[in-house]
C-alpha atoms as a PDB file:
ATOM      1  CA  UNK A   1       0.000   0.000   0.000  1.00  0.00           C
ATOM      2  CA  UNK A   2       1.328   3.800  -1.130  1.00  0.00           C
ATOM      3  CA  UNK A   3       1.809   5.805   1.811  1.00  0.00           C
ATOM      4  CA  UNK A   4       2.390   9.439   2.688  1.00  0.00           C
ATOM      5  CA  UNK A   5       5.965   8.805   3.020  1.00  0.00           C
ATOM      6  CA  UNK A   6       5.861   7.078  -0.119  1.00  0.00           C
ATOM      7  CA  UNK A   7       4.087  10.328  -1.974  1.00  0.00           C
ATOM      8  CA  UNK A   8       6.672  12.647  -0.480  1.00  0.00           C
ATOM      9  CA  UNK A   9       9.467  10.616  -2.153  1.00  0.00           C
ATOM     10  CA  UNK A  10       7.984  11.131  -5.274  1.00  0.00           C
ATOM     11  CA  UNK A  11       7.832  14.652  -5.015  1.00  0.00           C
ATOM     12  CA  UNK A  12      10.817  15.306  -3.567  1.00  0.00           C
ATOM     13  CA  UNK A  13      13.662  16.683  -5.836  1.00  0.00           C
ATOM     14  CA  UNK A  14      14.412  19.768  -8.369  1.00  0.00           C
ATOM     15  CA  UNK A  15      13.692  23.029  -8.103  1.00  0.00           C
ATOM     16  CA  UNK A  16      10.532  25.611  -8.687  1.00  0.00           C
ATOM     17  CA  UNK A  17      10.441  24.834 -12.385  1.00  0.00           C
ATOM     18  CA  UNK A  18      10.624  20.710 -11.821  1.00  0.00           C
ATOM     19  CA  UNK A  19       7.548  19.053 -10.920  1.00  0.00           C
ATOM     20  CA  UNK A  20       9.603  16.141 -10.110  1.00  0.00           C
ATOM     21  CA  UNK A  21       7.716  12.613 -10.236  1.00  0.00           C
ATOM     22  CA  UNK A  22       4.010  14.083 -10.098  1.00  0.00           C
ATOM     23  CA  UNK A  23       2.807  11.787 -12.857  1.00  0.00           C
ATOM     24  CA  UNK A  24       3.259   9.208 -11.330  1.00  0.00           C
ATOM     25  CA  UNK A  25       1.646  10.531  -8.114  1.00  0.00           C
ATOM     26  CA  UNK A  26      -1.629  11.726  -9.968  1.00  0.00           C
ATOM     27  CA  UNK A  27      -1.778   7.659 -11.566  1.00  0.00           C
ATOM     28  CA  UNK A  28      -1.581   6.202  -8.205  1.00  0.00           C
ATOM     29  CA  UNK A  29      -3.993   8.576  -6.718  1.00  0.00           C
ATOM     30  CA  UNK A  30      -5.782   7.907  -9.930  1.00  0.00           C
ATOM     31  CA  UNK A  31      -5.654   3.867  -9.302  1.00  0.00           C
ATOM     32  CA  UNK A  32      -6.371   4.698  -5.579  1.00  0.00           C
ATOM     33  CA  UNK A  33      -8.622   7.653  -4.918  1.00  0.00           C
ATOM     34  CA  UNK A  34      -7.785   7.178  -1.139  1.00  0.00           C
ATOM     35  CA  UNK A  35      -4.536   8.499  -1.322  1.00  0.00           C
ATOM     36  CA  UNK A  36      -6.287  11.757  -1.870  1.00  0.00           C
ATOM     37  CA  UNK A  37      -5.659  12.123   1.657  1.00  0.00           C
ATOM     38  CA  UNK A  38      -1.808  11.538   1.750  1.00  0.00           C
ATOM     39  CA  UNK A  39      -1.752  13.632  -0.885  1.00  0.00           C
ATOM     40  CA  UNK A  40      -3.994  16.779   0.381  1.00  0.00           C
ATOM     41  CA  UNK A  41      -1.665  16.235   3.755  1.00  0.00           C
ATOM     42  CA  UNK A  42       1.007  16.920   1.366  1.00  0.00           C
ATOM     43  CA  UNK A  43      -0.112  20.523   1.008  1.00  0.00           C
ATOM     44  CA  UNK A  44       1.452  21.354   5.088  1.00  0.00           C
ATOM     45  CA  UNK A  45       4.646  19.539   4.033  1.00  0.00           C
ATOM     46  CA  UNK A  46       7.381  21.891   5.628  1.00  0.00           C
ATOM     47  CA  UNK A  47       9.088  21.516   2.022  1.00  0.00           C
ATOM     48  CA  UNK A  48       7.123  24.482   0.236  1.00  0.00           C
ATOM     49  CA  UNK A  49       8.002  22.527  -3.388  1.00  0.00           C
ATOM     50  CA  UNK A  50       6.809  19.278  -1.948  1.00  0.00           C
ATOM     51  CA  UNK A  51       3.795  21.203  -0.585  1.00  0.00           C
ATOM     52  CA  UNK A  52       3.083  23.079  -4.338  1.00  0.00           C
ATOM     53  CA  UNK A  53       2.965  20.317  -5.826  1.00  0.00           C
ATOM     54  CA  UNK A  54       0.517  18.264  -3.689  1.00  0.00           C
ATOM     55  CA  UNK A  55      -2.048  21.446  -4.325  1.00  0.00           C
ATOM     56  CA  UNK A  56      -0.902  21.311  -7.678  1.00  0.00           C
ATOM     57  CA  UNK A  57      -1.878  17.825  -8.251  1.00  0.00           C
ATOM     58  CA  UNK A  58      -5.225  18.605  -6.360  1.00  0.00           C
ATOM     59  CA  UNK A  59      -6.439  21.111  -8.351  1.00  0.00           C
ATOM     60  CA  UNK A  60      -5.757  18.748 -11.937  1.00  0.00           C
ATOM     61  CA  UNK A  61      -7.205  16.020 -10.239  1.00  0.00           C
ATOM     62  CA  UNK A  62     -10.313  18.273  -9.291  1.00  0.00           C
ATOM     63  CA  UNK A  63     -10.361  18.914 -12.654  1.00  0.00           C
ATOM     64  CA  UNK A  64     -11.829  15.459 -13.304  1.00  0.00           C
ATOM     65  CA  UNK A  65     -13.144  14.436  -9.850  1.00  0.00           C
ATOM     66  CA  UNK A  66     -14.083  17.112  -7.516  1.00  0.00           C
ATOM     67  CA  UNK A  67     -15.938  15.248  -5.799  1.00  0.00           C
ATOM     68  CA  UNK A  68     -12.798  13.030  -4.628  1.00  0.00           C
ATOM     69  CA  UNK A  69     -11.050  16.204  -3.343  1.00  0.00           C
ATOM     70  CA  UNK A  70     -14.288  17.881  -1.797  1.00  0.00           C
ATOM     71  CA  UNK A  71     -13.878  16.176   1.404  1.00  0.00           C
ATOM     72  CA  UNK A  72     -10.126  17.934   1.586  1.00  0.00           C
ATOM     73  CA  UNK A  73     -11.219  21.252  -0.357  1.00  0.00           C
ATOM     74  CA  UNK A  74     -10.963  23.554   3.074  1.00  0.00           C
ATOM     75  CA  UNK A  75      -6.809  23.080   2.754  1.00  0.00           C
ATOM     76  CA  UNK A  76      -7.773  25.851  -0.060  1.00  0.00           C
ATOM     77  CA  UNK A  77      -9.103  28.021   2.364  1.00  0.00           C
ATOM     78  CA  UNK A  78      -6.181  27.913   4.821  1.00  0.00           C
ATOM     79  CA  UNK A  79      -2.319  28.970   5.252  1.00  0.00           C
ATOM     80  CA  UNK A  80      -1.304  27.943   2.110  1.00  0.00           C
ATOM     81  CA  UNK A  81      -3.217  30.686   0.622  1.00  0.00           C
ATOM     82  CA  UNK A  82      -1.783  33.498   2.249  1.00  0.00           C
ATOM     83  CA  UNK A  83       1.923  31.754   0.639  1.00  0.00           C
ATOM     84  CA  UNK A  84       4.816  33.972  -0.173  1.00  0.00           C
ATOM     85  CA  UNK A  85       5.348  31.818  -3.023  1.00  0.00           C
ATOM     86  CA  UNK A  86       3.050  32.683  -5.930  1.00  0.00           C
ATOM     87  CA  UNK A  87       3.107  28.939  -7.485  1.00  0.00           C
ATOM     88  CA  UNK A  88       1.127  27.836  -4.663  1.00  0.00           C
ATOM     89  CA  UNK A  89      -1.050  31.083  -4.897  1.00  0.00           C
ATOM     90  CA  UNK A  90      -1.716  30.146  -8.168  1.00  0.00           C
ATOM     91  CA  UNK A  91      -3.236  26.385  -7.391  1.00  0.00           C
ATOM     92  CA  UNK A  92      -5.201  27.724  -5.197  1.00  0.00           C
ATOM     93  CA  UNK A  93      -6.786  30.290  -6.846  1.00  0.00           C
ATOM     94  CA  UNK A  94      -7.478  28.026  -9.651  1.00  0.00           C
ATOM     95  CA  UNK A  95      -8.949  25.605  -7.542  1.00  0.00           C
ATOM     96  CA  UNK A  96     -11.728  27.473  -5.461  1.00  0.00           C
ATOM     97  CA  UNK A  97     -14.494  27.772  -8.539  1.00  0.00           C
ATOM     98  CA  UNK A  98     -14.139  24.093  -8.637  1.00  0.00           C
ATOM     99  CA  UNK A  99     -16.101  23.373  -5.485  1.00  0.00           C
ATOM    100  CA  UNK A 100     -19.110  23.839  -3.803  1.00  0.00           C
ATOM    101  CA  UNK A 101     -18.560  26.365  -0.721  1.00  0.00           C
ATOM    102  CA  UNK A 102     -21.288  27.336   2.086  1.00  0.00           C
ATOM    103  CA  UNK A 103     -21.576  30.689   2.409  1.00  0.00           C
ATOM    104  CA  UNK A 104     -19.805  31.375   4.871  1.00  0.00           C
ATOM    105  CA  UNK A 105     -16.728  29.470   3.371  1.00  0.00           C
ATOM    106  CA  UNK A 106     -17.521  31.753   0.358  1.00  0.00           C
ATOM    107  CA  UNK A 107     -17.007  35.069   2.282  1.00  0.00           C
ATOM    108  CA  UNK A 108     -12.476  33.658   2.593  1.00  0.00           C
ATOM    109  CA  UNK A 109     -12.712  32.199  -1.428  1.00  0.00           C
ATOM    110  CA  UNK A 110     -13.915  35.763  -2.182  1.00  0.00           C
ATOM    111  CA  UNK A 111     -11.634  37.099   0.157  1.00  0.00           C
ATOM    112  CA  UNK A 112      -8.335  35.494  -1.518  1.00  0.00           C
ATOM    113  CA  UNK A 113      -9.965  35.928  -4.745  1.00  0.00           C
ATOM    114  CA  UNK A 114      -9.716  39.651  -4.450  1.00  0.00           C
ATOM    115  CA  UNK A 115      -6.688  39.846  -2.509  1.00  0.00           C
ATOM    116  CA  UNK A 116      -5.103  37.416  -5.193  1.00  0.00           C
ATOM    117  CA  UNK A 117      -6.460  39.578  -8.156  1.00  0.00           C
ATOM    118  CA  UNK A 118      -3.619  42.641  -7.100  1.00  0.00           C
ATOM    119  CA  UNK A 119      -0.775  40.125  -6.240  1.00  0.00           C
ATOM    120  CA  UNK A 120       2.475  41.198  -8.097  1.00  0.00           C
ATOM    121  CA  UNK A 121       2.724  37.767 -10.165  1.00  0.00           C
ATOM    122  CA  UNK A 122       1.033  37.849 -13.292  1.00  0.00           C
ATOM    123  CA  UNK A 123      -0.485  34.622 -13.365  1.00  0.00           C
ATOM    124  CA  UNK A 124      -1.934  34.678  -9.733  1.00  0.00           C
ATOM    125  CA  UNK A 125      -3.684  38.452 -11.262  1.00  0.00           C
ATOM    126  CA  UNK A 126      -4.939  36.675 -14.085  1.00  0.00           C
ATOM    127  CA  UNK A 127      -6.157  33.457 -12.623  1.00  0.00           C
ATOM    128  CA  UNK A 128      -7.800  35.088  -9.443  1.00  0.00           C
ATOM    129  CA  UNK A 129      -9.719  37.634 -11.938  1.00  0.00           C
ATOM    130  CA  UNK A 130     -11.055  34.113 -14.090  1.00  0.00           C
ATOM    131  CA  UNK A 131     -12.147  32.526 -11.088  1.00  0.00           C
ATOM    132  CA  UNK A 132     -13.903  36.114  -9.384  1.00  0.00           C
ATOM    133  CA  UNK A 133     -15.567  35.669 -12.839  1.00  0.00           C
ATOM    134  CA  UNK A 134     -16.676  32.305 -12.157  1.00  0.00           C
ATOM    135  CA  UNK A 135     -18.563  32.935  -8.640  1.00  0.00           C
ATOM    136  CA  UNK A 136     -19.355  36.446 -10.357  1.00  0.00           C
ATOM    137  CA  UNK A 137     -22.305  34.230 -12.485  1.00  0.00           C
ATOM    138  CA  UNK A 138     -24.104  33.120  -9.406  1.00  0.00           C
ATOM    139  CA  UNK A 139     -23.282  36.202  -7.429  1.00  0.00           C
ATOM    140  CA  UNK A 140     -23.689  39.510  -9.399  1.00  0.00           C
ATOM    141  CA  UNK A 141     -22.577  41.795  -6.634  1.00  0.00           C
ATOM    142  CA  UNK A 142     -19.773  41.002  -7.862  1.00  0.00           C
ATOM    143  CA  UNK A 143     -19.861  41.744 -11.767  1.00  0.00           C
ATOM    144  CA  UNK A 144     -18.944  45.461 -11.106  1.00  0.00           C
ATOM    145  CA  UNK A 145     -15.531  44.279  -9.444  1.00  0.00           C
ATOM    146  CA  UNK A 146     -14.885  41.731 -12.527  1.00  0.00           C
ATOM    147  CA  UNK A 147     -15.762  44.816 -14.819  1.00  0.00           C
ATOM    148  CA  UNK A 148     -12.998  46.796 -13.147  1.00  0.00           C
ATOM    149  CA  UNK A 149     -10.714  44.677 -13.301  1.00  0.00           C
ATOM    150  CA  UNK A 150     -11.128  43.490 -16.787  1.00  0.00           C
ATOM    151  CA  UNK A 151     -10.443  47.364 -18.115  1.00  0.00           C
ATOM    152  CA  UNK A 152      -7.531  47.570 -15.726  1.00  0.00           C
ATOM    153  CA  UNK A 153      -6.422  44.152 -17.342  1.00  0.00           C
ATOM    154  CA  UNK A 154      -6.903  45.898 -20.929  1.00  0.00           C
ATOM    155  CA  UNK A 155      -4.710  48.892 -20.312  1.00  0.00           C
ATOM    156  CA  UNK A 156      -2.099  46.787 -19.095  1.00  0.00           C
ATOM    157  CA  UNK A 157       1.574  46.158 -20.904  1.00  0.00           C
ATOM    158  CA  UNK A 158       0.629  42.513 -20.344  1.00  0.00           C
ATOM    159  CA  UNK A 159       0.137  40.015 -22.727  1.00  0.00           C
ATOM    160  CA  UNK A 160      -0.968  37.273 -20.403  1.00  0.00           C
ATOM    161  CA  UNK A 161      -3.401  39.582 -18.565  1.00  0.00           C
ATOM    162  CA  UNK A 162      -5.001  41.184 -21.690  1.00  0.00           C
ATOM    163  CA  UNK A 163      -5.591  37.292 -23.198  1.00  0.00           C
ATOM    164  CA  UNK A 164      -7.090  36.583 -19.881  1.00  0.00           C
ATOM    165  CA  UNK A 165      -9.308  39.685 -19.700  1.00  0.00           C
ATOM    166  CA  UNK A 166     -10.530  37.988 -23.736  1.00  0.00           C
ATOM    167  CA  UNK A 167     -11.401  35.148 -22.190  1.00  0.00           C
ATOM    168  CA  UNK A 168     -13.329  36.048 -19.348  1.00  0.00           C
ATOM    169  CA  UNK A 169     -14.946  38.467 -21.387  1.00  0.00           C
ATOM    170  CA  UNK A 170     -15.657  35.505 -24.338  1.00  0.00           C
ATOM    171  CA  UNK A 171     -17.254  32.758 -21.514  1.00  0.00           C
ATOM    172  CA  UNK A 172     -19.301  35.634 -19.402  1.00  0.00           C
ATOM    173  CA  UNK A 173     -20.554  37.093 -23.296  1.00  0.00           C
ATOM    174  CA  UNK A 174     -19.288  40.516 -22.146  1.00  0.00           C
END
């Protein structure tokens, strides 16, 4: 039987651009949806690359089963996404449209949604803005904050963030 341990090993190694044997994690979760456990205790792994990418591998396998990660989705919700390292940032903005929240878990994913949305790192802007967009559909209170951020994402010198601001404004018809 894979254990934590056993996880860990696997993705242990590199550096910030490696995401050293996470295949092979994601097929043995895969085989064995259990290990989604291991895995999401990963995410508090005093190794910050070994702890990026457990969420990582967590939000792709929400992806295709949310409901196997559901039972561990609060780890979104806590330090990790307050990080100083924008990788894990990123998975966890990503992830947060992909679940189900109560409300009052809603109140923190729109809370790190908007913090996440003026982070320095490009990709954490761009990614918190898509997923503000996402709740935004259920919850038009907060359309005018999407708006506002789409035009500021226009006028930008970035590429990434005006393609972003295309799409959002392409899947909410804007």
């Amino acid at each position: 039987m894979t254990s934590r341990s056993d996880l860990r090993r696997l993705l242990t190694g590199g550096d910030r651009r490696s995401i050293a044997q996470s295949d092979r994690v994601r097929a043995l979760v895969e085989k064995d949806p259990k290990l989604v456990a291991e895995l999401a205790g990963l995410t508090e792994d005093t190794d910050w690359l070994i702890s990026q990418r457990a969420f990582d591998l967590l939000e792709k396998i929400a992806q295709d089963h949310a409901d196997w990660i559901e039972p561990h989705k609060r780890i979104f919700l806590g330090p990790g996404a307050g990080s100083d390292k924008w990788e894990v940032r990123l998975q966890i903005v990503r992830a947060l449209p992909l679940f189900k929240w109560s409300a009052k878990d809603l109140v923190r994913v729109k809370a790190i949604l908007l913090e996440n949305i003026v982070y320095p790192q490009t990709f954490v802007k761009a990614w918190a803005l898509d997923s503000l967009a996402t709740f935004a559909l259920k919850d038009v209170q907060l359309m005018p904050i999407v708006h506002h951020h789409l035009e500021v994402f226009d006028r930008s010198d970035s590429k990434a963030l005006q393609a972003r601001s295309r799409k959002i404004r392409e899947r909410l018809q804007l």
